[in-house]
PDB file of N, CA and C in Angstrom:
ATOM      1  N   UNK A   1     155.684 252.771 -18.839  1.00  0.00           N
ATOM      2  CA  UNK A   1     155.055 253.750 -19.688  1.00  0.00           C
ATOM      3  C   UNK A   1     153.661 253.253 -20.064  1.00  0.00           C
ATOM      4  N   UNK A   2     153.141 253.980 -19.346  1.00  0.00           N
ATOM      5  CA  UNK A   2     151.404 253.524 -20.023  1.00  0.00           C
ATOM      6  C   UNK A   2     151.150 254.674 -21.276  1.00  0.00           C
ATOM      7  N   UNK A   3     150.431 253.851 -22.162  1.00  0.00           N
ATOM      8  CA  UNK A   3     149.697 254.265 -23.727  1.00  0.00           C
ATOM      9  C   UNK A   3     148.635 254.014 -23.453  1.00  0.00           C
ATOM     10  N   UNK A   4     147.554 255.251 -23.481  1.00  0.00           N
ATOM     11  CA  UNK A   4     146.298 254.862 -23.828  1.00  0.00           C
ATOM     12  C   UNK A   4     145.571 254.923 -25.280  1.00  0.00           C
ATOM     13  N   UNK A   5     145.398 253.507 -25.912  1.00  0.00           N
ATOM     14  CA  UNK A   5     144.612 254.214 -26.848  1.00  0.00           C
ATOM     15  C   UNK A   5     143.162 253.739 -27.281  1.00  0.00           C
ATOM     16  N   UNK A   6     142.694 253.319 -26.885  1.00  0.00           N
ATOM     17  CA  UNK A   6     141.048 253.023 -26.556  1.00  0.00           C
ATOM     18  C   UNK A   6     140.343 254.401 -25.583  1.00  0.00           C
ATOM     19  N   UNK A   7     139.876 255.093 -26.277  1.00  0.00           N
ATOM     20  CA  UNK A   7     139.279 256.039 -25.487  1.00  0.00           C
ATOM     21  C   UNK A   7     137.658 256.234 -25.849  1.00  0.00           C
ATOM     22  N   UNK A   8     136.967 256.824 -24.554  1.00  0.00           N
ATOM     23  CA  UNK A   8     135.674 256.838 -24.776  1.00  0.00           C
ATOM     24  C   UNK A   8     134.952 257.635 -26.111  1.00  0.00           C
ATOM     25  N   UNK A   9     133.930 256.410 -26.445  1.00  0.00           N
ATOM     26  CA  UNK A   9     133.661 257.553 -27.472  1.00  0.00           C
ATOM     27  C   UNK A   9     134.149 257.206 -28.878  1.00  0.00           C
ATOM     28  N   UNK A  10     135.112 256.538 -29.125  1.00  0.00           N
ATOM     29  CA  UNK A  10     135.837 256.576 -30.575  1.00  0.00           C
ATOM     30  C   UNK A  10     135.323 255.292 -30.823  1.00  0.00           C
ATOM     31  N   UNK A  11     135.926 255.088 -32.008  1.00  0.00           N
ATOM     32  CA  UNK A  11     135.708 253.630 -32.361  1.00  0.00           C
ATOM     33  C   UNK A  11     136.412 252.684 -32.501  1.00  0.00           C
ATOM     34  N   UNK A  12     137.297 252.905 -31.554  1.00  0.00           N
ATOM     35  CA  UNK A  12     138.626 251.913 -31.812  1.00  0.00           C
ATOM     36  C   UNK A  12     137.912 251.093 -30.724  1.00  0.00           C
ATOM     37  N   UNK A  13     138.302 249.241 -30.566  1.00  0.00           N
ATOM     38  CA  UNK A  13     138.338 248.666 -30.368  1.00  0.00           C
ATOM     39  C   UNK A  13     139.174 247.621 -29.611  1.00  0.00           C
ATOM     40  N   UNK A  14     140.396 248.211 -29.112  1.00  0.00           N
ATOM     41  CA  UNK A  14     141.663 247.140 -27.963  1.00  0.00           C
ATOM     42  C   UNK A  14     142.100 248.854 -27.079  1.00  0.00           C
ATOM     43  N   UNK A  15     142.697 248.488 -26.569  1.00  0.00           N
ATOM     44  CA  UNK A  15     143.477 249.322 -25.137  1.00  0.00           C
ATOM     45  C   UNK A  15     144.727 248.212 -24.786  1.00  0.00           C
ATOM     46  N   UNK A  16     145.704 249.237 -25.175  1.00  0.00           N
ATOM     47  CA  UNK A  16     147.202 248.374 -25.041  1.00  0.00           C
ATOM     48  C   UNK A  16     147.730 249.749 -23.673  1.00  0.00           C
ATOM     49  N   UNK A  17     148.442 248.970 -23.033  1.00  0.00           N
ATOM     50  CA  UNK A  17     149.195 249.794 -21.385  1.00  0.00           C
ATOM     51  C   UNK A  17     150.179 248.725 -21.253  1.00  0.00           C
ATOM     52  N   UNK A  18     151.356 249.243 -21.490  1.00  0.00           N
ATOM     53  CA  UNK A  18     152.875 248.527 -20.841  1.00  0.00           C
ATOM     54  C   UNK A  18     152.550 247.020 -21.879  1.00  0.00           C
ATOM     55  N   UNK A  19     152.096 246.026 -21.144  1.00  0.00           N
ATOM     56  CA  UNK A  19     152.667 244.722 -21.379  1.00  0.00           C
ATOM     57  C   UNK A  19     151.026 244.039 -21.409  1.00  0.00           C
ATOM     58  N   UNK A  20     150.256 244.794 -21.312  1.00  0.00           N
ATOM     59  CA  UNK A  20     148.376 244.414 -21.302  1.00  0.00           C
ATOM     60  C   UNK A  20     147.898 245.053 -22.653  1.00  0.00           C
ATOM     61  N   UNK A  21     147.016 243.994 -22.962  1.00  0.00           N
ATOM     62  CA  UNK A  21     146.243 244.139 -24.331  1.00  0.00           C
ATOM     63  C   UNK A  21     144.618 243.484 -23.854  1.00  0.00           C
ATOM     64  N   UNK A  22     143.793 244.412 -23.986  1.00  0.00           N
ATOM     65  CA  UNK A  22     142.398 244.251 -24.384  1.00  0.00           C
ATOM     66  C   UNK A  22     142.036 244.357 -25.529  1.00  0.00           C
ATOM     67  N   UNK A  23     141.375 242.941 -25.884  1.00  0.00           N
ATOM     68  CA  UNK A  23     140.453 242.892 -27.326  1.00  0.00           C
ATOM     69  C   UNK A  23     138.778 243.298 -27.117  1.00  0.00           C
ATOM     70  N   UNK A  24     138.280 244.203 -27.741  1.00  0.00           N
ATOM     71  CA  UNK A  24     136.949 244.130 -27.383  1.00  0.00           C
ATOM     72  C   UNK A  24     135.838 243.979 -28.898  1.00  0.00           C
ATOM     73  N   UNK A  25     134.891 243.305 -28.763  1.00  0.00           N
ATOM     74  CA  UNK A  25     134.577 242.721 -30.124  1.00  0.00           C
ATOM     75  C   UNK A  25     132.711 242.463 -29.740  1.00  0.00           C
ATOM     76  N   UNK A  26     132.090 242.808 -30.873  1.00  0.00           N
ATOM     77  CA  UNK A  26     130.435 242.829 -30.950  1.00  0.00           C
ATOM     78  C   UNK A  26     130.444 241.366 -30.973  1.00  0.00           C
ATOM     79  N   UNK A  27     130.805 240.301 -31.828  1.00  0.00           N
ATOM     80  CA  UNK A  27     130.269 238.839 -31.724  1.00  0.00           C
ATOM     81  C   UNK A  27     131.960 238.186 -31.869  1.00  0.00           C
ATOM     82  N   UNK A  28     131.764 237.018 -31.109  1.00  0.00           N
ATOM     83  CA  UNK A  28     132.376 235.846 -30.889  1.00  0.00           C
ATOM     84  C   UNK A  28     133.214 235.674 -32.038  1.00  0.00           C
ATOM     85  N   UNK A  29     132.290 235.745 -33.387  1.00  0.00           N
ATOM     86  CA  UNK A  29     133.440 235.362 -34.924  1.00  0.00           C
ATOM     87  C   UNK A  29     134.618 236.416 -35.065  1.00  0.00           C
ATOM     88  N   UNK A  30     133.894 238.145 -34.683  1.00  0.00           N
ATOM     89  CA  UNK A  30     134.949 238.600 -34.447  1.00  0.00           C
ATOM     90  C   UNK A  30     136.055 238.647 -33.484  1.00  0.00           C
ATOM     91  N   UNK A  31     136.139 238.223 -32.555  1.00  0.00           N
ATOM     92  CA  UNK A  31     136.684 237.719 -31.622  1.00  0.00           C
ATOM     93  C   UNK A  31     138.141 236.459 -31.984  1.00  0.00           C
ATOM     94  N   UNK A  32     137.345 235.898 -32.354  1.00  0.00           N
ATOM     95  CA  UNK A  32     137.940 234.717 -32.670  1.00  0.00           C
ATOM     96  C   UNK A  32     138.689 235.347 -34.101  1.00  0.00           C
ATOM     97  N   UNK A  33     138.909 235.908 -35.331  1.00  0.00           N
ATOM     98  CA  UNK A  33     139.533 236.975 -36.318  1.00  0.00           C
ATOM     99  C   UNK A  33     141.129 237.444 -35.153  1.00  0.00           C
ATOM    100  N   UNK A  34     140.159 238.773 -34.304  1.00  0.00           N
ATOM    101  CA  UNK A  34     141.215 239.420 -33.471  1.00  0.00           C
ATOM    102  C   UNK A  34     142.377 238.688 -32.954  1.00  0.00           C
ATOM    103  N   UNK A  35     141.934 237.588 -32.326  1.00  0.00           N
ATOM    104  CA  UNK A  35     142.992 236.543 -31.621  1.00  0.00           C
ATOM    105  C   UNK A  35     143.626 235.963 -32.593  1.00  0.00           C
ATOM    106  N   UNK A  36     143.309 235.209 -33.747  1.00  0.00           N
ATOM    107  CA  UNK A  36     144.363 234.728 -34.731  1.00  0.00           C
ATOM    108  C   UNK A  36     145.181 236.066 -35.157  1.00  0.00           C
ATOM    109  N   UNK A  37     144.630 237.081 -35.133  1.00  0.00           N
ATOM    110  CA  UNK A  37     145.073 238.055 -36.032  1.00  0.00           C
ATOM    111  C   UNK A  37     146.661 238.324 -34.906  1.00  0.00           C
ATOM    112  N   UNK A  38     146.003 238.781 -33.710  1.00  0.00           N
ATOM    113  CA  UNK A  38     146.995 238.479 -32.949  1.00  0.00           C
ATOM    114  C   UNK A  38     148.092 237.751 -32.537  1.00  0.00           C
ATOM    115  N   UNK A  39     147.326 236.695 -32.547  1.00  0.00           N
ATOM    116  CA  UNK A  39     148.926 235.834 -32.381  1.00  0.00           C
ATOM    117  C   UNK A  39     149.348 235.489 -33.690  1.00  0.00           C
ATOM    118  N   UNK A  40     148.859 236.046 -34.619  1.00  0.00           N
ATOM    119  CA  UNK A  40     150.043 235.933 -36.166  1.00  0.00           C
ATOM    120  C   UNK A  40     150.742 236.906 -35.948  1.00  0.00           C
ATOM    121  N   UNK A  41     150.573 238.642 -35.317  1.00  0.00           N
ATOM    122  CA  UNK A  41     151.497 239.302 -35.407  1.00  0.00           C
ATOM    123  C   UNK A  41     152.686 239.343 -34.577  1.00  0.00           C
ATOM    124  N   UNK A  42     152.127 238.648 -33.125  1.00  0.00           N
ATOM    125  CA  UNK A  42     153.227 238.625 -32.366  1.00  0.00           C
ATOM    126  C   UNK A  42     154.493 237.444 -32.763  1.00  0.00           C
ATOM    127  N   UNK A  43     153.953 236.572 -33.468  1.00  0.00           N
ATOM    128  CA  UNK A  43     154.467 235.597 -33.904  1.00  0.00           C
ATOM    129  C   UNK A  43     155.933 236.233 -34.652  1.00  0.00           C
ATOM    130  N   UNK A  44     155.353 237.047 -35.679  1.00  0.00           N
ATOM    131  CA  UNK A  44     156.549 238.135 -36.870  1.00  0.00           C
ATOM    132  C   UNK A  44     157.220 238.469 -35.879  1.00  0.00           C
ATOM    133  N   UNK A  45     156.691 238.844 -35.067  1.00  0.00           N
ATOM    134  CA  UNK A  45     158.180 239.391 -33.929  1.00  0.00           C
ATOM    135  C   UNK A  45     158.314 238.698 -33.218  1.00  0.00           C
ATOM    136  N   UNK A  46     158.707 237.578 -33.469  1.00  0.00           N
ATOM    137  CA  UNK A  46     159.148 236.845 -32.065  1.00  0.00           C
ATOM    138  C   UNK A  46     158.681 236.728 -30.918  1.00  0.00           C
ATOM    139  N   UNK A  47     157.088 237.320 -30.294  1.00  0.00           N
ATOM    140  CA  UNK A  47     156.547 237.009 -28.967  1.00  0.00           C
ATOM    141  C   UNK A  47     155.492 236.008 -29.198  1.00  0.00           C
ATOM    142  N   UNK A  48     155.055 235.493 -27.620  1.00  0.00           N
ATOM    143  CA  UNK A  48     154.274 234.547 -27.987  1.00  0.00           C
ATOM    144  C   UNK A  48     153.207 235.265 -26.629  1.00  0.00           C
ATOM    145  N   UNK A  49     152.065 234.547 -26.855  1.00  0.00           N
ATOM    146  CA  UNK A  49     151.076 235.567 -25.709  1.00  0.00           C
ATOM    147  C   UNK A  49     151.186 233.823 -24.755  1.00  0.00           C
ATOM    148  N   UNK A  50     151.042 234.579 -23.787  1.00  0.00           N
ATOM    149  CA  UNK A  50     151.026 233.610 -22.611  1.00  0.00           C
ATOM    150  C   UNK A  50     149.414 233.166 -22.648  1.00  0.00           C
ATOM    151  N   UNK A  51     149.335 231.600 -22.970  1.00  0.00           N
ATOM    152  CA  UNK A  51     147.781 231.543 -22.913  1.00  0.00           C
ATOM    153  C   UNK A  51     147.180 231.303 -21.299  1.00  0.00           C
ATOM    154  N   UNK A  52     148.100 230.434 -20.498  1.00  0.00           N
ATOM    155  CA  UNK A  52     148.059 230.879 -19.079  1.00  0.00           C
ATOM    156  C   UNK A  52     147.110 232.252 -18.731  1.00  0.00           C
ATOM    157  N   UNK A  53     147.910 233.178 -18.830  1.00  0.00           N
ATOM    158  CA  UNK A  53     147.241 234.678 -18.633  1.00  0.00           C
ATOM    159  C   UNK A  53     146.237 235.223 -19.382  1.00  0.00           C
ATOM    160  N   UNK A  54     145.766 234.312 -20.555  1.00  0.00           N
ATOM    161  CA  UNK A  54     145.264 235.272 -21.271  1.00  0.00           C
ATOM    162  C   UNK A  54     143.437 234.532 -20.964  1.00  0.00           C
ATOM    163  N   UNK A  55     142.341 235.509 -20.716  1.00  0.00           N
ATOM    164  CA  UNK A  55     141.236 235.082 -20.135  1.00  0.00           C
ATOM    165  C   UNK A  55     140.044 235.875 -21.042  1.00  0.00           C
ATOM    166  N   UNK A  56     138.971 235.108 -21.028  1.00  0.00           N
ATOM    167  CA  UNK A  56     137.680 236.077 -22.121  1.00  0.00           C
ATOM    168  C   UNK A  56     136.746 235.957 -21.569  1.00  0.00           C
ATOM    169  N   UNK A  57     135.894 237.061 -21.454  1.00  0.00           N
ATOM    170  CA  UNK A  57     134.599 237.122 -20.807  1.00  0.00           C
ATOM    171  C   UNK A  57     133.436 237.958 -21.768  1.00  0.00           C
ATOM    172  N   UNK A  58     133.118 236.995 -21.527  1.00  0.00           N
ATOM    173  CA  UNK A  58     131.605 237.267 -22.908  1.00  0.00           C
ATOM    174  C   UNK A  58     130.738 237.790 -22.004  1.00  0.00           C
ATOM    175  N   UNK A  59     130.159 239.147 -22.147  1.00  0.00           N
ATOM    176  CA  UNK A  59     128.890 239.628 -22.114  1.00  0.00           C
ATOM    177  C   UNK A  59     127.759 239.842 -23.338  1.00  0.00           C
ATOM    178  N   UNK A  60     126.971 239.551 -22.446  1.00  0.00           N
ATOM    179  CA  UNK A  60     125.420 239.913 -23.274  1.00  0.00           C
ATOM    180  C   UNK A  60     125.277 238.978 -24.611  1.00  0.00           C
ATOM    181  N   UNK A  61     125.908 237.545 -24.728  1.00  0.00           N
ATOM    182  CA  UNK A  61     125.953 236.875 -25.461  1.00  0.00           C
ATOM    183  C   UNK A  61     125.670 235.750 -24.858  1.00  0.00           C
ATOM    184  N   UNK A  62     124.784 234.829 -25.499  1.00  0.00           N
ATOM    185  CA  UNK A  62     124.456 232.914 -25.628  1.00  0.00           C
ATOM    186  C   UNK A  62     125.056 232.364 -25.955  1.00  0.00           C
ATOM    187  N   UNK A  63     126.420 233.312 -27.013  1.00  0.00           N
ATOM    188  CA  UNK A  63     127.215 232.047 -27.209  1.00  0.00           C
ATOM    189  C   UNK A  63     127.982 230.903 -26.412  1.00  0.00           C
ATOM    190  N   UNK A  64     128.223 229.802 -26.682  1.00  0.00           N
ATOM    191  CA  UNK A  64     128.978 228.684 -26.235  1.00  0.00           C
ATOM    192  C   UNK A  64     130.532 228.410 -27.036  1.00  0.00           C
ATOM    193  N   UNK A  65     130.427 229.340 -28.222  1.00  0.00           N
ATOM    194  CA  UNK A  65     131.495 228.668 -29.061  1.00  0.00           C
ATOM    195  C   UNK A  65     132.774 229.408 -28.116  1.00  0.00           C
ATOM    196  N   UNK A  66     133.945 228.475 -28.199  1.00  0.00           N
ATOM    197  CA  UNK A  66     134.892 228.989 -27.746  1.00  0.00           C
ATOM    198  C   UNK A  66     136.089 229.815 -28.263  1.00  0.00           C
ATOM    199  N   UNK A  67     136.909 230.432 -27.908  1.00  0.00           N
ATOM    200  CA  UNK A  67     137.499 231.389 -28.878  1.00  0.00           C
ATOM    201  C   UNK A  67     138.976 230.854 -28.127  1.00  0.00           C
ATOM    202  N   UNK A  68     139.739 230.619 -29.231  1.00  0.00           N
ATOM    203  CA  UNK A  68     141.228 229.456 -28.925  1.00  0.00           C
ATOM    204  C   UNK A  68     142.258 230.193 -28.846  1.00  0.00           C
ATOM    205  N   UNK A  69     143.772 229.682 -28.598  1.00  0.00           N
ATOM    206  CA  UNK A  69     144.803 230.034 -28.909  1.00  0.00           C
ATOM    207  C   UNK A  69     145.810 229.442 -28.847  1.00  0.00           C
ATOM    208  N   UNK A  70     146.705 229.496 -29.756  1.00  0.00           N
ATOM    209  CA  UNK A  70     147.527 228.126 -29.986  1.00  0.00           C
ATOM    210  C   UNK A  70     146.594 226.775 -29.901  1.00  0.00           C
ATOM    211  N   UNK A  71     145.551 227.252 -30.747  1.00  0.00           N
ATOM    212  CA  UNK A  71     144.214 225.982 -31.068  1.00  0.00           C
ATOM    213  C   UNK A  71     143.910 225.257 -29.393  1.00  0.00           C
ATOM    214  N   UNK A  72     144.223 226.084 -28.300  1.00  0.00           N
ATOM    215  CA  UNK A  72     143.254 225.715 -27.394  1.00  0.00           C
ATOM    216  C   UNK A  72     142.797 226.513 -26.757  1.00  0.00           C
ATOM    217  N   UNK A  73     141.231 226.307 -26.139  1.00  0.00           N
ATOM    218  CA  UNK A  73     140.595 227.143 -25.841  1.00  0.00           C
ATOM    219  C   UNK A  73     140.900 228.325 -24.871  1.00  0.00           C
ATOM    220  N   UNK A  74     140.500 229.642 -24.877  1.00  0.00           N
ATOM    221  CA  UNK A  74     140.824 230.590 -23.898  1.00  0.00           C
ATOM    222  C   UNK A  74     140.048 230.143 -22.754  1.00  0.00           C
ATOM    223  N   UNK A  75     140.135 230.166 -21.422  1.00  0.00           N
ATOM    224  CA  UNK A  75     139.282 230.283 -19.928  1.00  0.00           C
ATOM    225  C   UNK A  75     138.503 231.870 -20.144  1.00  0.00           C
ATOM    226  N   UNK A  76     137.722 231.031 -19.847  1.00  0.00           N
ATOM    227  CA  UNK A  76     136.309 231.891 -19.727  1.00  0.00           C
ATOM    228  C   UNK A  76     135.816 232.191 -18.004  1.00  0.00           C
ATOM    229  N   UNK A  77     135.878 233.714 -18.098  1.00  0.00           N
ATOM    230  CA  UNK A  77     136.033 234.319 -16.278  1.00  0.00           C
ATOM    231  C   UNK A  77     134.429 234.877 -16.380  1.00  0.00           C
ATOM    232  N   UNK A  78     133.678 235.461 -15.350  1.00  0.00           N
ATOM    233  CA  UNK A  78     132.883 235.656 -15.017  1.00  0.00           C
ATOM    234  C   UNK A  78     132.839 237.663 -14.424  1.00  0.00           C
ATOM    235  N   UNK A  79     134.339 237.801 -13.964  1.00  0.00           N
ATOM    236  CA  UNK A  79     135.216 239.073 -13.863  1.00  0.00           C
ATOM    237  C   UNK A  79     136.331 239.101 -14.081  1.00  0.00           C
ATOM    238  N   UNK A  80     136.562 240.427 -13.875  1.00  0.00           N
ATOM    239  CA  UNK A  80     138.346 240.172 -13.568  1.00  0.00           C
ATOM    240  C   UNK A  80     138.686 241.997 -13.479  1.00  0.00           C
ATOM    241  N   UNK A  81     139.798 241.836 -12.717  1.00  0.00           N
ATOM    242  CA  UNK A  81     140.486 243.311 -12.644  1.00  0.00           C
ATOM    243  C   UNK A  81     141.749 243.599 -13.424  1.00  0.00           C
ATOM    244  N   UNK A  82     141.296 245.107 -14.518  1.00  0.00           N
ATOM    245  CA  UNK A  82     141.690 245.539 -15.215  1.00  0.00           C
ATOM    246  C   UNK A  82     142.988 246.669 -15.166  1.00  0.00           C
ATOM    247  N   UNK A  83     143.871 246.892 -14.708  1.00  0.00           N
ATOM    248  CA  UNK A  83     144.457 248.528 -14.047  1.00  0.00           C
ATOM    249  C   UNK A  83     143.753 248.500 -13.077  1.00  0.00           C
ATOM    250  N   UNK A  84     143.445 248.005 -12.080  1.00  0.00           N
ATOM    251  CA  UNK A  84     142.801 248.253 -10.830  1.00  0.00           C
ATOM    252  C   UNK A  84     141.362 248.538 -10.813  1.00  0.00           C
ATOM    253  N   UNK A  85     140.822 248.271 -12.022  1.00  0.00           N
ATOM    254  CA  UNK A  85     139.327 248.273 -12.619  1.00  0.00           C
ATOM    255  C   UNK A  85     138.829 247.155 -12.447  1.00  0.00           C
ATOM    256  N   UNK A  86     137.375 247.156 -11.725  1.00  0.00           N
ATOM    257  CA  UNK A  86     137.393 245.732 -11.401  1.00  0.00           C
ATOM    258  C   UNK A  86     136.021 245.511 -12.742  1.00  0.00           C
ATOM    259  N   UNK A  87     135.373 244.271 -13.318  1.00  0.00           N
ATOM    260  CA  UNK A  87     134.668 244.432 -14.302  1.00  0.00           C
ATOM    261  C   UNK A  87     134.168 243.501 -14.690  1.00  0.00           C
ATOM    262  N   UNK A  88     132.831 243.710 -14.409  1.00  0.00           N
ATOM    263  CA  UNK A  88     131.623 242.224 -14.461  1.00  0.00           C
ATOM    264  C   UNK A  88     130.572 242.604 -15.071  1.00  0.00           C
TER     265      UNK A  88
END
């Protein structure tokens, strides 16, 4: 069952489909908010996010700071394909 709810135009901010979650965020601090925020909620329910799988790609930013989970850093990609969306 795909859910879309990030749609063009609005102002929402993630797109959840089946078992995939996109965070999308203006600066790095928020970023780094979303992801704790995240893995505190999955935590209440009993899931844990696979940090294996889980990857961040910064556009249009200088930053260097890294954005963690389970206090170690996420891998930082250059692309990656989304639903068959590819995105660089």
């Amino acid at each position: 069952m795909r859910r879309r709810i990030c749609e063009c135009g609005t102002k929402q901010n993630y797109a959840v489909f089946a078992d995939d979650l996109t965070l999308l965020s203006h600066s790095v601090n928020d970023m780094l908010v979303k992801t704790q925020d995240l893995e505190a909620s999955a935590a209440l329910t009993g899931l844990q996010i696979n940090k294996d799988k889980t990857k961040i790609m910064k556009v249009k930013t200088d930053s260097s700071q890294a954005v963690t989970l389970a206090n170690d850093s996420i891998d930082e990609v250059q692309e990656f394909t989304y639903l068959e969306v590819w995105w660089m």
